[in-house]
C-alpha atoms as a PDB file:
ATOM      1  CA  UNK A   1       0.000   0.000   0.000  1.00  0.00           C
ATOM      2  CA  UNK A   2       1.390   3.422  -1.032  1.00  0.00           C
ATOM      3  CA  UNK A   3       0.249   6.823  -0.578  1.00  0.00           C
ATOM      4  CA  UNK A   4       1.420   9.828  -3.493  1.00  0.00           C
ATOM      5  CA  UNK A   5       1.072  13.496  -3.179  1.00  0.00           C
ATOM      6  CA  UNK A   6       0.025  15.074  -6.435  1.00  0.00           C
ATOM      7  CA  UNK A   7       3.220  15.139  -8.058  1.00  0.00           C
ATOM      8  CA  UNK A   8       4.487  11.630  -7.654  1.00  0.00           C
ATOM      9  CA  UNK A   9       5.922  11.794  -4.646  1.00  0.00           C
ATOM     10  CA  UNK A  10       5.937   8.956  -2.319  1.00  0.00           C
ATOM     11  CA  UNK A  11       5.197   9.797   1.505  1.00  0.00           C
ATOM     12  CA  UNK A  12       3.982   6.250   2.705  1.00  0.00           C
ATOM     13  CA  UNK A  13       4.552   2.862   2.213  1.00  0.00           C
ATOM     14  CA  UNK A  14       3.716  -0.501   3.609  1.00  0.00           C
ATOM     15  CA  UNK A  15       3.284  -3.925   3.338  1.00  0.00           C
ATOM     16  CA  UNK A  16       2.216  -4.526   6.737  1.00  0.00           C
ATOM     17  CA  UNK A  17      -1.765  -5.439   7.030  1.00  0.00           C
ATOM     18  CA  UNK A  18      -4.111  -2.650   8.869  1.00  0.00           C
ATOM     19  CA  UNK A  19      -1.279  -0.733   9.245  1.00  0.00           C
ATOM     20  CA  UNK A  20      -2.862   3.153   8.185  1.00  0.00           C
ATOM     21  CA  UNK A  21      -1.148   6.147   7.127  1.00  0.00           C
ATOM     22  CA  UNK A  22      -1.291   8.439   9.753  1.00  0.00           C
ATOM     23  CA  UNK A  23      -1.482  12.287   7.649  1.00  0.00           C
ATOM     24  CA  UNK A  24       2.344  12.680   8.234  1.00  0.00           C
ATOM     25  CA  UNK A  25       5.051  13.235   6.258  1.00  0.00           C
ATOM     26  CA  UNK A  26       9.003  13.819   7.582  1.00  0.00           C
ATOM     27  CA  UNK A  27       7.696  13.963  10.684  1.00  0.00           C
ATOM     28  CA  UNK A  28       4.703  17.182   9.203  1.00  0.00           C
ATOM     29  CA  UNK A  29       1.032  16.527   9.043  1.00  0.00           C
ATOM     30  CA  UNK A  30       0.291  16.848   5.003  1.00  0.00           C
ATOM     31  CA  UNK A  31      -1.562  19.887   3.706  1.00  0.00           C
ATOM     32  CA  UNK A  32      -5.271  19.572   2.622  1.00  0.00           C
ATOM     33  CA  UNK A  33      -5.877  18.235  -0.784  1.00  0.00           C
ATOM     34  CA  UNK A  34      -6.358  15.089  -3.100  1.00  0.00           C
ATOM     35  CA  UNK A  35      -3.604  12.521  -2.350  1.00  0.00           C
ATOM     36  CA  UNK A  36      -3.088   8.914  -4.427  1.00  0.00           C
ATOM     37  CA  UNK A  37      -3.153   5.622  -3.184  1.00  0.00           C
ATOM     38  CA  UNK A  38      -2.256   2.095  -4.630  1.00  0.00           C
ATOM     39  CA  UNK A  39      -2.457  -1.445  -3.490  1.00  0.00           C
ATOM     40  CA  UNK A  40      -1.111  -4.051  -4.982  1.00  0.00           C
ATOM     41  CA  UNK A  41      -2.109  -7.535  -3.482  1.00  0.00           C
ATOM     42  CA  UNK A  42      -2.265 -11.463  -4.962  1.00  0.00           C
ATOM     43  CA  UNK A  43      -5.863 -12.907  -4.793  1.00  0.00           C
ATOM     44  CA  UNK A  44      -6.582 -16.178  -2.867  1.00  0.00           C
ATOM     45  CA  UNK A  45      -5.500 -18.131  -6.622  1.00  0.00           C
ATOM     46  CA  UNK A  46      -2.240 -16.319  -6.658  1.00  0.00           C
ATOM     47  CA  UNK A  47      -3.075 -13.914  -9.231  1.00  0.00           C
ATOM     48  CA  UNK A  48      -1.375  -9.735  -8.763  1.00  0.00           C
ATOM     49  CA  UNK A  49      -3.965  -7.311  -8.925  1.00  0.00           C
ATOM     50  CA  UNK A  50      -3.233  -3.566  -8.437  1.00  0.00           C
ATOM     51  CA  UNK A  51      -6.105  -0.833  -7.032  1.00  0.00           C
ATOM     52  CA  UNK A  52      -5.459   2.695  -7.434  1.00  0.00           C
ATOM     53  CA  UNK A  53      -7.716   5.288  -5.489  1.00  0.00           C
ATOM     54  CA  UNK A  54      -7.625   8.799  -4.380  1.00  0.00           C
ATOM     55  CA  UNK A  55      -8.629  10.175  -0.635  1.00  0.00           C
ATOM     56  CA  UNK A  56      -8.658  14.008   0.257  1.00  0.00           C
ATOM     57  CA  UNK A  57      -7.282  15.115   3.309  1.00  0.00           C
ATOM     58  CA  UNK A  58      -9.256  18.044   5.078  1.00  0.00           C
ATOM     59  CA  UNK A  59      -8.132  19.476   8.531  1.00  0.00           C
END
């Protein structure tokens, strides 16, 4: 799971389950606006899929 600000930047990454992204960055809460994520996972038949979503951060 991976979390991109609007120009490509990566500011979180994981592959630990239920772990969330807590709003920070470099040790700075983010600034509102629209922020990318992607997961990439293998299905139960061992198939890779890959989800990409968007969540906007408001304070």
């Amino acid at each position: 799971f991976m979390i991109f600000d609007r120009w490509g930047e990566k500011l979180f990454d994981t592959d630990i389950l239920f772990k969330p992204w807590n709003g920070f960055y470099k040790g700075n809460r983010v600034q509102e606006g629209v922020y990318v994520w992607k997961l990439f996972f293998k299905d139960i038949n061992g198939k890779k899929h890959e989800r990409v979503g968007h969540v906007t951060i408001i304070q």
